[in-house]
ModelCIF file with pLDDT and N, C-alpha, C, O atoms, coordinates in Angstrom:
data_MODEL
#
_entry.id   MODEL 
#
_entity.id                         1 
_entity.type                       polymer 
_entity.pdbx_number_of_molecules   1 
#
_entity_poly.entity_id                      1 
_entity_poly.type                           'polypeptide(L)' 
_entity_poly.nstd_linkage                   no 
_entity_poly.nstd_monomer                   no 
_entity_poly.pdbx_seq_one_letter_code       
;(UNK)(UNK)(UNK)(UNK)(UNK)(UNK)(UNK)(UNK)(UNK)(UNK)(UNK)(UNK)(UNK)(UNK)(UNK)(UNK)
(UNK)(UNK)(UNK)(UNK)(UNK)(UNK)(UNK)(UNK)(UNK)(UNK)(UNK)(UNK)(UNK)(UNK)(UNK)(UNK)
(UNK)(UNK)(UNK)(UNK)(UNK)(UNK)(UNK)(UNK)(UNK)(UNK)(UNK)(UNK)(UNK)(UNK)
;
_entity_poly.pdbx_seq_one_letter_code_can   XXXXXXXXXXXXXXXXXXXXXXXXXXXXXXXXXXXXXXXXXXXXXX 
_entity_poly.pdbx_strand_id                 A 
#
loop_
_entity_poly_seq.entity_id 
_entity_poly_seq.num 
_entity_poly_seq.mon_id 
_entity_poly_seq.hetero 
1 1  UNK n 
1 2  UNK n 
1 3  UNK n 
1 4  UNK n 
1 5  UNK n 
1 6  UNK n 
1 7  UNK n 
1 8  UNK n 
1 9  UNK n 
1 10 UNK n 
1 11 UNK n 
1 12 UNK n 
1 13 UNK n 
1 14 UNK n 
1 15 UNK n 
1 16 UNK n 
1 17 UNK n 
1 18 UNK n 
1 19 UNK n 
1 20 UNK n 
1 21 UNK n 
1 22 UNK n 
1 23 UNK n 
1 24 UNK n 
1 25 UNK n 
1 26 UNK n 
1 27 UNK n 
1 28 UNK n 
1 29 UNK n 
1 30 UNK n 
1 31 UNK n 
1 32 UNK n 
1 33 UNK n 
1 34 UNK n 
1 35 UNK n 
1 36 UNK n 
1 37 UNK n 
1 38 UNK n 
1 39 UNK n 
1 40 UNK n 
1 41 UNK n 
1 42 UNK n 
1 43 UNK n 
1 44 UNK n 
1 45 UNK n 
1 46 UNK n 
#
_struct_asym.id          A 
_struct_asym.entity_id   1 
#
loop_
_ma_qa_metric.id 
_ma_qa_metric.mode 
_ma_qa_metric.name 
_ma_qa_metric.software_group_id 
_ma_qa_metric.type 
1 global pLDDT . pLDDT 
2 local  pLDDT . pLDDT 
#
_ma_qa_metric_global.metric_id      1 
_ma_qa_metric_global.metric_value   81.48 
_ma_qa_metric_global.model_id       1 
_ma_qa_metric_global.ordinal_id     1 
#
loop_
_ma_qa_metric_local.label_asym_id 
_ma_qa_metric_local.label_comp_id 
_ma_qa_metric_local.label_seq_id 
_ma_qa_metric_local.metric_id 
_ma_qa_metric_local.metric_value 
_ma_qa_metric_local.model_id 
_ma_qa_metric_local.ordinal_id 
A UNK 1  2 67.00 1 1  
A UNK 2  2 66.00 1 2  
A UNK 3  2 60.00 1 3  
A UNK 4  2 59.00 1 4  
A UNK 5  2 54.00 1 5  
A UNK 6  2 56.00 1 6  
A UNK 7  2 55.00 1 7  
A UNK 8  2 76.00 1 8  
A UNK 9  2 84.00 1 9  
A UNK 10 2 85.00 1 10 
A UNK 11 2 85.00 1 11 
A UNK 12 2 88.00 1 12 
A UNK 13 2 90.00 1 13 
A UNK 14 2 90.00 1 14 
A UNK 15 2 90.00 1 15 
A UNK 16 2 90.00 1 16 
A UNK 17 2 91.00 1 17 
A UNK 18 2 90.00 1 18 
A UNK 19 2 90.00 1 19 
A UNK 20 2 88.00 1 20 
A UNK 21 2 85.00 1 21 
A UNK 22 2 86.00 1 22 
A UNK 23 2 83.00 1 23 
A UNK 24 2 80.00 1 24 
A UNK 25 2 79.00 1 25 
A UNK 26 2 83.00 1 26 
A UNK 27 2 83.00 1 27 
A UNK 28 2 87.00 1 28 
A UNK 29 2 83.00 1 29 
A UNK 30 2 86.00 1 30 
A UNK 31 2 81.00 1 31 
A UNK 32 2 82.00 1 32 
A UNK 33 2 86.00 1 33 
A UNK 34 2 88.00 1 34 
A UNK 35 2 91.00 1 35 
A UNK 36 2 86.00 1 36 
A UNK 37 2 87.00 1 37 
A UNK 38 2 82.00 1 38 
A UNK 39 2 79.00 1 39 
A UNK 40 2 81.00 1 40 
A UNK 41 2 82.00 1 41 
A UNK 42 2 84.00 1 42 
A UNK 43 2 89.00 1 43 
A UNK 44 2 88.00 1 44 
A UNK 45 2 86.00 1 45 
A UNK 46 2 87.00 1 46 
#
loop_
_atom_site.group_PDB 
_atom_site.id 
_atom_site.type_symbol 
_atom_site.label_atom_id 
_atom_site.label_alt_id 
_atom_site.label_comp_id 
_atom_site.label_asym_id 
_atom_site.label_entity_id 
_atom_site.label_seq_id 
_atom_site.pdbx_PDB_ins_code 
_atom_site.Cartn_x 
_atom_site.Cartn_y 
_atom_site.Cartn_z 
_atom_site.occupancy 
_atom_site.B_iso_or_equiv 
_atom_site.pdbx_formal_charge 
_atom_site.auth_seq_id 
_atom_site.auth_comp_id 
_atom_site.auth_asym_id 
_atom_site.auth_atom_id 
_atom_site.pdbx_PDB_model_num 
ATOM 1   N N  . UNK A 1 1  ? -48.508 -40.283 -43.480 1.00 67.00 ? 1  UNK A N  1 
ATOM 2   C CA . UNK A 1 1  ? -47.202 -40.485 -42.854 1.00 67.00 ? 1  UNK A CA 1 
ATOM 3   C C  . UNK A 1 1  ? -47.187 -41.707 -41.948 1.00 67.00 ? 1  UNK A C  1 
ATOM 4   O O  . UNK A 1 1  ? -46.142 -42.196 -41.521 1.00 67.00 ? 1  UNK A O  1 
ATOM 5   N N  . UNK A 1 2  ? -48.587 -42.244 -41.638 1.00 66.00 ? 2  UNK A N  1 
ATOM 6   C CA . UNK A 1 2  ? -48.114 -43.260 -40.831 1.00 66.00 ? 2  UNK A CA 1 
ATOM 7   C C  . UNK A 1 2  ? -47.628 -43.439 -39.508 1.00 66.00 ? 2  UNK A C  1 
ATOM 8   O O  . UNK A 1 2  ? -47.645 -44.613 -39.140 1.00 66.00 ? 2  UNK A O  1 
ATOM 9   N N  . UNK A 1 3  ? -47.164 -42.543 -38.620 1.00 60.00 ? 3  UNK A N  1 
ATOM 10  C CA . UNK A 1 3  ? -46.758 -41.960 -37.596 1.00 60.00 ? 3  UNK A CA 1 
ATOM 11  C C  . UNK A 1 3  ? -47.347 -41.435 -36.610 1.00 60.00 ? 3  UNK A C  1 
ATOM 12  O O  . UNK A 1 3  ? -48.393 -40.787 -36.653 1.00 60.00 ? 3  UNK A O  1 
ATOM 13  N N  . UNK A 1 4  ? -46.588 -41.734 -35.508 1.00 59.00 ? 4  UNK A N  1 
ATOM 14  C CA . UNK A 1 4  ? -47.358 -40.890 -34.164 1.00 59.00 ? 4  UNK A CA 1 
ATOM 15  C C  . UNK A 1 4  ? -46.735 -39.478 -34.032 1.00 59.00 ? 4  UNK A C  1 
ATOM 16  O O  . UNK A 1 4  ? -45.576 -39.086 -33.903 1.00 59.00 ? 4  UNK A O  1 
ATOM 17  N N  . UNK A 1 5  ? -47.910 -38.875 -34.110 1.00 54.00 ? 5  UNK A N  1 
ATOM 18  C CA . UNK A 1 5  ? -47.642 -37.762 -34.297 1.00 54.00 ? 5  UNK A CA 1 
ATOM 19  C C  . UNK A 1 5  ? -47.920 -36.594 -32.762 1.00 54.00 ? 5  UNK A C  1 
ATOM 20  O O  . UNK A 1 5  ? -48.199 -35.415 -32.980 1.00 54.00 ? 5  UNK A O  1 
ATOM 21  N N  . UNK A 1 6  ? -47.801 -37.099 -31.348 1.00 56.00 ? 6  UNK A N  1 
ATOM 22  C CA . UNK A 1 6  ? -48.242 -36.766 -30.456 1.00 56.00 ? 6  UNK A CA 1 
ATOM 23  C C  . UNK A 1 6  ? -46.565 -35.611 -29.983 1.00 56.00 ? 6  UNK A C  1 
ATOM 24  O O  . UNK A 1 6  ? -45.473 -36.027 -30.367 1.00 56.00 ? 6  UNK A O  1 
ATOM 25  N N  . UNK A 1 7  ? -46.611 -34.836 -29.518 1.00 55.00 ? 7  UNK A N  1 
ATOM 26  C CA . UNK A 1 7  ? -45.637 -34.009 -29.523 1.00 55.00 ? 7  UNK A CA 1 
ATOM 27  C C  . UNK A 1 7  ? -45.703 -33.506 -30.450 1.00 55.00 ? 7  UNK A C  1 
ATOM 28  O O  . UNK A 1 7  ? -46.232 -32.600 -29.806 1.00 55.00 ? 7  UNK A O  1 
ATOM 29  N N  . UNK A 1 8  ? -45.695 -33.033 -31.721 1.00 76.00 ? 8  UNK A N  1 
ATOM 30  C CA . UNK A 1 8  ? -45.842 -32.883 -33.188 1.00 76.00 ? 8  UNK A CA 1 
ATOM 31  C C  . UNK A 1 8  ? -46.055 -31.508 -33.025 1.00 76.00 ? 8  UNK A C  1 
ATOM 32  O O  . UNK A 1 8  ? -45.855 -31.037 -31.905 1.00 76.00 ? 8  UNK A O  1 
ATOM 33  N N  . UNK A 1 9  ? -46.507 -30.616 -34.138 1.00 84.00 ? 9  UNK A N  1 
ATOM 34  C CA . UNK A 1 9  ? -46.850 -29.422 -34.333 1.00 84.00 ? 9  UNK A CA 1 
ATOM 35  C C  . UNK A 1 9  ? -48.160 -29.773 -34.934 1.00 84.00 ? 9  UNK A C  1 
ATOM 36  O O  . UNK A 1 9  ? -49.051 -28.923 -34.927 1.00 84.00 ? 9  UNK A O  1 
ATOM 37  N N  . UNK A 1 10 ? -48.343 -30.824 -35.400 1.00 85.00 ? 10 UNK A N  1 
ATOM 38  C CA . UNK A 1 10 ? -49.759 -31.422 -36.324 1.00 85.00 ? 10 UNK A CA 1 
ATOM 39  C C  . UNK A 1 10 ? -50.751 -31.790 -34.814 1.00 85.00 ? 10 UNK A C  1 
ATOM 40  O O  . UNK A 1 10 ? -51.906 -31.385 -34.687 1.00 85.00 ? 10 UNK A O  1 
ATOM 41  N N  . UNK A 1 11 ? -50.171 -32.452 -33.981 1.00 85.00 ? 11 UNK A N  1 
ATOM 42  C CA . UNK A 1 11 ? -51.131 -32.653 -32.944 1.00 85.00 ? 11 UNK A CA 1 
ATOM 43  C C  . UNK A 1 11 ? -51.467 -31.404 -32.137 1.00 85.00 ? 11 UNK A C  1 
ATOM 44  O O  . UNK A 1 11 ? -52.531 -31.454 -31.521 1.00 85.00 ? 11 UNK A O  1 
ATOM 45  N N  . UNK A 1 12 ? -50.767 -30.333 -32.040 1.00 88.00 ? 12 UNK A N  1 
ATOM 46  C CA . UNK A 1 12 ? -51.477 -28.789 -31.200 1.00 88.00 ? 12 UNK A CA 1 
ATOM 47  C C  . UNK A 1 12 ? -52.179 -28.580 -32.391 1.00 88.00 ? 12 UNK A C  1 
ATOM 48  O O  . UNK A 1 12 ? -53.397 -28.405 -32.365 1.00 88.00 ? 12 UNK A O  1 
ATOM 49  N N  . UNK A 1 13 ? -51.699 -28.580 -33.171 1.00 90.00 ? 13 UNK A N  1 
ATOM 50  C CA . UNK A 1 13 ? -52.983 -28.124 -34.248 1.00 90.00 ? 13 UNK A CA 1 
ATOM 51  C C  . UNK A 1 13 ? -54.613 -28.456 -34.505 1.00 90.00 ? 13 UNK A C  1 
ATOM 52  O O  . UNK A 1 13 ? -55.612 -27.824 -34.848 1.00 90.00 ? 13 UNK A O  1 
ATOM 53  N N  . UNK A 1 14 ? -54.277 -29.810 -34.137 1.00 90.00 ? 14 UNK A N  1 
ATOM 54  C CA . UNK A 1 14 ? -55.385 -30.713 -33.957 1.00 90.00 ? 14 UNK A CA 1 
ATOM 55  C C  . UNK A 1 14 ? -56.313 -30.278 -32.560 1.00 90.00 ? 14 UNK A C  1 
ATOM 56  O O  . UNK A 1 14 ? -57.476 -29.934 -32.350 1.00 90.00 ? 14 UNK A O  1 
ATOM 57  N N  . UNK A 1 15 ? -55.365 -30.454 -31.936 1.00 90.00 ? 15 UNK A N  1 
ATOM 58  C CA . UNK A 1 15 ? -55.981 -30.027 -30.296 1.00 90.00 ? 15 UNK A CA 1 
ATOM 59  C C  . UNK A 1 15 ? -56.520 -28.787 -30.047 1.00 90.00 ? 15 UNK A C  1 
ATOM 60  O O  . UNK A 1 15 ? -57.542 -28.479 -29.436 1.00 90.00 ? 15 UNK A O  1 
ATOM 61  N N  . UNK A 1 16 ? -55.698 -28.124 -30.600 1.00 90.00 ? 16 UNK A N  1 
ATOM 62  C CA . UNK A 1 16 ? -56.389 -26.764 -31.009 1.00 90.00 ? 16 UNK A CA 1 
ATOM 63  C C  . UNK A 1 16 ? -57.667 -25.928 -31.690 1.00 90.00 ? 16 UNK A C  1 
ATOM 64  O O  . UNK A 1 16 ? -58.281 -24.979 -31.204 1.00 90.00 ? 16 UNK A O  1 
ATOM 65  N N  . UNK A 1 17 ? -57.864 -26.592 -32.974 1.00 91.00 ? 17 UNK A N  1 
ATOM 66  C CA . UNK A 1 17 ? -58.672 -26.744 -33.937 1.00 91.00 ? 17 UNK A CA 1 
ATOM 67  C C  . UNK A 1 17 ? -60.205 -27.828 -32.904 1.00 91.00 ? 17 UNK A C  1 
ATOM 68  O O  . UNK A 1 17 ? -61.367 -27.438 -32.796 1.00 91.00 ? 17 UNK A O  1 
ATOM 69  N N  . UNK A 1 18 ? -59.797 -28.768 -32.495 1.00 90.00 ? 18 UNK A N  1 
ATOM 70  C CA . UNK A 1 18 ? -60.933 -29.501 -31.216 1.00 90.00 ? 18 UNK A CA 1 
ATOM 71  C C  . UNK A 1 18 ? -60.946 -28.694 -30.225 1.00 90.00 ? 18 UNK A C  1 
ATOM 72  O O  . UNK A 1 18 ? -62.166 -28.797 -30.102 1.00 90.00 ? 18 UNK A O  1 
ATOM 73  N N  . UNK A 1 19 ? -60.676 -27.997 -29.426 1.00 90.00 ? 19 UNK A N  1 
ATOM 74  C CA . UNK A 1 19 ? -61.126 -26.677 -28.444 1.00 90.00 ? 19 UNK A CA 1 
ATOM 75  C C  . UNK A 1 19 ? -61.477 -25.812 -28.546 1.00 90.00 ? 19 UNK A C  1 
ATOM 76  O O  . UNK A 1 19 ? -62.082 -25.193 -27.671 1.00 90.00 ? 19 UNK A O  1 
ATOM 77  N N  . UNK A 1 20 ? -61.149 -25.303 -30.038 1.00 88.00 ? 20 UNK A N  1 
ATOM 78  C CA . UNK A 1 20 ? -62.095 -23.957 -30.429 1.00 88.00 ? 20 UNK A CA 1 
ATOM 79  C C  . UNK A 1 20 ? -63.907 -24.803 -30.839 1.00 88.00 ? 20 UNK A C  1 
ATOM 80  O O  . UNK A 1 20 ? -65.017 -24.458 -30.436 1.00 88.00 ? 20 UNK A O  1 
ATOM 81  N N  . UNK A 1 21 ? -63.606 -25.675 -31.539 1.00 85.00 ? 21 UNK A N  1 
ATOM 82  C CA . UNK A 1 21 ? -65.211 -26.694 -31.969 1.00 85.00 ? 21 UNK A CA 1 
ATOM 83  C C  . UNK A 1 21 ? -65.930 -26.291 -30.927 1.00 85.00 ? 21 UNK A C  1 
ATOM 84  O O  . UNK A 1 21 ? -66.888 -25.524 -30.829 1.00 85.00 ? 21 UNK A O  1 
ATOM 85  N N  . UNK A 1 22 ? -65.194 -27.058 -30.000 1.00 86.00 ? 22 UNK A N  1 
ATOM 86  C CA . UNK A 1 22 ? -65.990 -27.477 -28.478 1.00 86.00 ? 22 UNK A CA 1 
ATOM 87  C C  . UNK A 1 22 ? -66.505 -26.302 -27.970 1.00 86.00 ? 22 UNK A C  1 
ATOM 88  O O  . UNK A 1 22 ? -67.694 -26.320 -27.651 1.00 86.00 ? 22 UNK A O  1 
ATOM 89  N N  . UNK A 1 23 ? -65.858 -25.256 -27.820 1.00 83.00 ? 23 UNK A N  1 
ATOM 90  C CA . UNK A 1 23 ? -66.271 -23.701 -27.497 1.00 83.00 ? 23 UNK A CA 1 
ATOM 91  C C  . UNK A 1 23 ? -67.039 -22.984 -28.224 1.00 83.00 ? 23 UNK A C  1 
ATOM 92  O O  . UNK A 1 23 ? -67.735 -22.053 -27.818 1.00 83.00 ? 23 UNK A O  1 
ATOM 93  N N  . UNK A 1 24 ? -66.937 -23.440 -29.501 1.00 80.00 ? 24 UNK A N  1 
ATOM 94  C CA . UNK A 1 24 ? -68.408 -23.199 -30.454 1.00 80.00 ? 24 UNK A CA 1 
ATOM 95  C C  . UNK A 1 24 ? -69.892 -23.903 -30.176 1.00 80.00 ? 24 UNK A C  1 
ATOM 96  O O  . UNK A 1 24 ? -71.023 -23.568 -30.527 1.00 80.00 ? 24 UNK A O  1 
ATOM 97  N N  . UNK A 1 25 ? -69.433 -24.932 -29.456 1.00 79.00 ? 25 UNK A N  1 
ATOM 98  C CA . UNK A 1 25 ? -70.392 -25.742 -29.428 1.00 79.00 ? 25 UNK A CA 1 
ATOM 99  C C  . UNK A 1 25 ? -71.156 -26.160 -30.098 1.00 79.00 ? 25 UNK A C  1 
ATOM 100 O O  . UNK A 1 25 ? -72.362 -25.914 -30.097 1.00 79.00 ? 25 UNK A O  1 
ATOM 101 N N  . UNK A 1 26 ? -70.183 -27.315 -31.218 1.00 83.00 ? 26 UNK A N  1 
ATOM 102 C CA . UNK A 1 26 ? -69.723 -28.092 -31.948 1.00 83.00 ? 26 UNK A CA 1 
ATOM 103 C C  . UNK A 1 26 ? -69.479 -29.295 -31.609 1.00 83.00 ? 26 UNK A C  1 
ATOM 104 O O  . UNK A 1 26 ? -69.182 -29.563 -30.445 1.00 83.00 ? 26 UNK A O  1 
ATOM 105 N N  . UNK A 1 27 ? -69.565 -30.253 -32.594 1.00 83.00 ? 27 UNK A N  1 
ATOM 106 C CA . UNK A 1 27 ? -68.772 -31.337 -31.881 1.00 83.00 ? 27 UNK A CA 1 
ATOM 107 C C  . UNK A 1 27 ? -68.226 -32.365 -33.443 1.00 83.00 ? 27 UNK A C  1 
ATOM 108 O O  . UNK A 1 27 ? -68.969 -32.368 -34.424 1.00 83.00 ? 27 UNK A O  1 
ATOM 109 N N  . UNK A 1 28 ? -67.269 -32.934 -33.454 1.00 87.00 ? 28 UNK A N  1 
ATOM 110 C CA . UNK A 1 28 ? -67.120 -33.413 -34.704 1.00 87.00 ? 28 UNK A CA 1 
ATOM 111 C C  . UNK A 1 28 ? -67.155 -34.816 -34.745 1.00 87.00 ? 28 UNK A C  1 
ATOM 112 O O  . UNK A 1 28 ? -66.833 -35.525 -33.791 1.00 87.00 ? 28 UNK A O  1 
ATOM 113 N N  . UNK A 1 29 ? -67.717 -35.417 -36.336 1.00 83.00 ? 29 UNK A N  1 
ATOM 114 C CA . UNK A 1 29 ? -67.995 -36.571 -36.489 1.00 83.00 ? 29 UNK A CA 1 
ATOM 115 C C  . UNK A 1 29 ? -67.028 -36.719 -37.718 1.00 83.00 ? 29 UNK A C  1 
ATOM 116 O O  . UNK A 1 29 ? -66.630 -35.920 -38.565 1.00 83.00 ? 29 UNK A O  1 
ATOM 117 N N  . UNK A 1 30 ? -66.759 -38.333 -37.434 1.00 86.00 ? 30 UNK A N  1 
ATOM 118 C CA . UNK A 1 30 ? -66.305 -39.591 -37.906 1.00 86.00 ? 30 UNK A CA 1 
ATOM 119 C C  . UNK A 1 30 ? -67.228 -39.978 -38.639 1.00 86.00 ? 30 UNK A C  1 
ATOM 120 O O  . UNK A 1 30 ? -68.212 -40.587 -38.219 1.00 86.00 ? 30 UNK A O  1 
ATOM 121 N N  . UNK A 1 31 ? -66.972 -39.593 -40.132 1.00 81.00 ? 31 UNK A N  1 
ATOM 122 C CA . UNK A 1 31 ? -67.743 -40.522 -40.875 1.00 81.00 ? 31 UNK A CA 1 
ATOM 123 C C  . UNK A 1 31 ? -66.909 -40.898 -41.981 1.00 81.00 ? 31 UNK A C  1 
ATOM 124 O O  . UNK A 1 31 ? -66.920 -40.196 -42.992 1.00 81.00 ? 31 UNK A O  1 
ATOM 125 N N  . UNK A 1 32 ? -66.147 -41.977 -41.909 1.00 82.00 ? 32 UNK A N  1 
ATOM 126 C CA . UNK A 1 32 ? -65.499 -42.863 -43.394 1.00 82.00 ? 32 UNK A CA 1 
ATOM 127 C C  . UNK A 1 32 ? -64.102 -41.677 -43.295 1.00 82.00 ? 32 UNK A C  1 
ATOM 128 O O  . UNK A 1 32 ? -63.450 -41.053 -44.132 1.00 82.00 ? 32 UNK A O  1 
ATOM 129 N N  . UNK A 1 33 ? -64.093 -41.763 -42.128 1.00 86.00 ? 33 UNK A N  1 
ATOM 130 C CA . UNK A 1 33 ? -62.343 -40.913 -41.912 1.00 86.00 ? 33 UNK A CA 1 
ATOM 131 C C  . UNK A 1 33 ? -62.472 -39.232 -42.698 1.00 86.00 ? 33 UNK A C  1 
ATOM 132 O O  . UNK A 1 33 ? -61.532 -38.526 -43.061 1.00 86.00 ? 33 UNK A O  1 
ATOM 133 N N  . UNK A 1 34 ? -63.777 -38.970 -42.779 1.00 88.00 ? 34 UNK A N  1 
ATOM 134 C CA . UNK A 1 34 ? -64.079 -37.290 -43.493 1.00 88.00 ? 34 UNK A CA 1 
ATOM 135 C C  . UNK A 1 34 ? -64.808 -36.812 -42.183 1.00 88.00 ? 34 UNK A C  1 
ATOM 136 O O  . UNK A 1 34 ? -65.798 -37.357 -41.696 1.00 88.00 ? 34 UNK A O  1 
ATOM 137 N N  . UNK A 1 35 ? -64.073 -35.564 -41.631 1.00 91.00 ? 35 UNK A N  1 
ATOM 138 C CA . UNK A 1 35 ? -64.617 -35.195 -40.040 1.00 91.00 ? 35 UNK A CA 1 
ATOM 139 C C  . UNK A 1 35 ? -65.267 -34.169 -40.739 1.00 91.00 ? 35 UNK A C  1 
ATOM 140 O O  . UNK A 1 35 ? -64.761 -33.545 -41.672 1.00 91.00 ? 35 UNK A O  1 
ATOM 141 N N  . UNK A 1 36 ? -66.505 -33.982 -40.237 1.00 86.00 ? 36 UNK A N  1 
ATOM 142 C CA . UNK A 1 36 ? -67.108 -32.952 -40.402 1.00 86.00 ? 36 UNK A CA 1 
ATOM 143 C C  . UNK A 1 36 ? -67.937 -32.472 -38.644 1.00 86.00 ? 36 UNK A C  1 
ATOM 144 O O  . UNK A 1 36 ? -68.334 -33.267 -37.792 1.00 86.00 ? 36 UNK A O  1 
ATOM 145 N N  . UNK A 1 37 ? -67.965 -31.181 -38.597 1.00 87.00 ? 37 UNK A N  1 
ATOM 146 C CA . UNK A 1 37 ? -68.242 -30.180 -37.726 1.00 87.00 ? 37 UNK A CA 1 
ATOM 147 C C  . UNK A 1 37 ? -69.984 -30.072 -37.676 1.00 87.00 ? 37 UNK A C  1 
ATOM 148 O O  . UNK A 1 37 ? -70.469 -29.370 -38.563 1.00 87.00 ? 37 UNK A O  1 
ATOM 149 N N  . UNK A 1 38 ? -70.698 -30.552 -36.954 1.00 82.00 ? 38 UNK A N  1 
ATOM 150 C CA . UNK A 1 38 ? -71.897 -30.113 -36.505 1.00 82.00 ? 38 UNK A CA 1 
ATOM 151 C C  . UNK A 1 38 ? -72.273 -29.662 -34.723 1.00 82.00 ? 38 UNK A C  1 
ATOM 152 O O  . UNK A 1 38 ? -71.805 -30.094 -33.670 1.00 82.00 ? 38 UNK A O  1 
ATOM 153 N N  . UNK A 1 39 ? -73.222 -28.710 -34.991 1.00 79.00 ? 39 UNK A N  1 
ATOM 154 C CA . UNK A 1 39 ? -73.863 -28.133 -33.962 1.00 79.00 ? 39 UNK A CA 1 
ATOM 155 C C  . UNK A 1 39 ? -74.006 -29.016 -33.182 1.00 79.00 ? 39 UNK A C  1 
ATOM 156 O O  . UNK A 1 39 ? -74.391 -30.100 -33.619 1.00 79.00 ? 39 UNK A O  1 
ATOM 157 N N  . UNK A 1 40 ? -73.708 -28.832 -31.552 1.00 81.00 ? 40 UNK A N  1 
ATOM 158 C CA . UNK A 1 40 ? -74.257 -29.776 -30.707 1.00 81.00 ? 40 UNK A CA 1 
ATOM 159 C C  . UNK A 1 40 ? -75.984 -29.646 -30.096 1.00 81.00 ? 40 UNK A C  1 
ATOM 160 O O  . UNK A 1 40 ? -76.355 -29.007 -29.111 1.00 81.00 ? 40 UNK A O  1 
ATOM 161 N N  . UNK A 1 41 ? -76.350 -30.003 -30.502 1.00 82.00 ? 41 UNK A N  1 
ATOM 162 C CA . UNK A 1 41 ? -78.146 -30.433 -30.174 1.00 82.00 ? 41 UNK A CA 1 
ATOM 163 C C  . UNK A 1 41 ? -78.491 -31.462 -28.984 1.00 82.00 ? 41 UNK A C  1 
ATOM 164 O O  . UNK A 1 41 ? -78.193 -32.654 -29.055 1.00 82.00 ? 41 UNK A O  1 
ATOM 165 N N  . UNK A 1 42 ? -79.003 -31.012 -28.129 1.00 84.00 ? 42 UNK A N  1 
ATOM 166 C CA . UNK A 1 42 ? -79.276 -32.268 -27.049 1.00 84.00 ? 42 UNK A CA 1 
ATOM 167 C C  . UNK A 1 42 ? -80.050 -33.222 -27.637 1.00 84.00 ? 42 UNK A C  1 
ATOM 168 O O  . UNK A 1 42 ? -79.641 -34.382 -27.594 1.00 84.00 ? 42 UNK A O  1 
ATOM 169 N N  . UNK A 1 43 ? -81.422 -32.896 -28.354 1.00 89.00 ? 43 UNK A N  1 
ATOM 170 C CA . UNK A 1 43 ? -82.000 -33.884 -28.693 1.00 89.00 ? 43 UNK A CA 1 
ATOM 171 C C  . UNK A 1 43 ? -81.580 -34.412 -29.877 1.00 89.00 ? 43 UNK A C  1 
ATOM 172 O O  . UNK A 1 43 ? -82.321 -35.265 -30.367 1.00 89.00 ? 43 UNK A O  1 
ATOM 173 N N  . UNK A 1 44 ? -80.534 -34.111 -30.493 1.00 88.00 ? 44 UNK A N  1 
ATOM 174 C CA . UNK A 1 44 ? -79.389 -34.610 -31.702 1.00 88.00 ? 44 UNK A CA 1 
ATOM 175 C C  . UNK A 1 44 ? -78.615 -35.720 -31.232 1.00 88.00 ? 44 UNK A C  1 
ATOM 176 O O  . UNK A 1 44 ? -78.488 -36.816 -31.778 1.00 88.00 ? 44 UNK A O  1 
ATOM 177 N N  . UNK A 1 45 ? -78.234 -35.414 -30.419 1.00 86.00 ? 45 UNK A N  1 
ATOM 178 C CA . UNK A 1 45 ? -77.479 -36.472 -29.532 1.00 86.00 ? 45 UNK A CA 1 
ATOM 179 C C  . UNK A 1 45 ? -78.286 -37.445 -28.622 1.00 86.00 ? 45 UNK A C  1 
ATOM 180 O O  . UNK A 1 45 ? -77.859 -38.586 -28.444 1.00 86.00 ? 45 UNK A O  1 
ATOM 181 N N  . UNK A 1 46 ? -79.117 -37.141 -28.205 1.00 87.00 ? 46 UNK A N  1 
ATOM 182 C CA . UNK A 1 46 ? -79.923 -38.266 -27.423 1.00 87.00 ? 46 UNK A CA 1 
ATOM 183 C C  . UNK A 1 46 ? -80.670 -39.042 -28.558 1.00 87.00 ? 46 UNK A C  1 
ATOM 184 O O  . UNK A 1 46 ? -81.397 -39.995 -28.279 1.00 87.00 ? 46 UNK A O  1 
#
C-alpha cells in the first residue's frame, strides 16, 4: 500500500504482535524485509 500506516488498525496490530515478542523474550530480526522471531540470548547478542 505504500502508506503511513500509523493510527491504522495494521499499526496496533503490529505494536501489539512486538509486545507480546518482547514479553516472550524474543526479539525480531530484519533480514531482506522477512522478520523472523528469535530467542533473546545475551551472549547472542553480544
Amino acid at each position: 500500500d505504500n502508506k503511513d500506516t500509523s493510527n491504522s488498525n495494521i499499526d496496533l496490530l503490529l505494536s501489539y504482535i512486538e509486545n507480546l515478542i518482547e514479553e516472550l523474550n524474543y526479539m525480531i530480526i530484519n533480514k531482506q524485509n522477512i522478520f523472523t522471531f528469535v530467542p533473546k540470548n545475551p551472549a547472542t547478542m553480544e
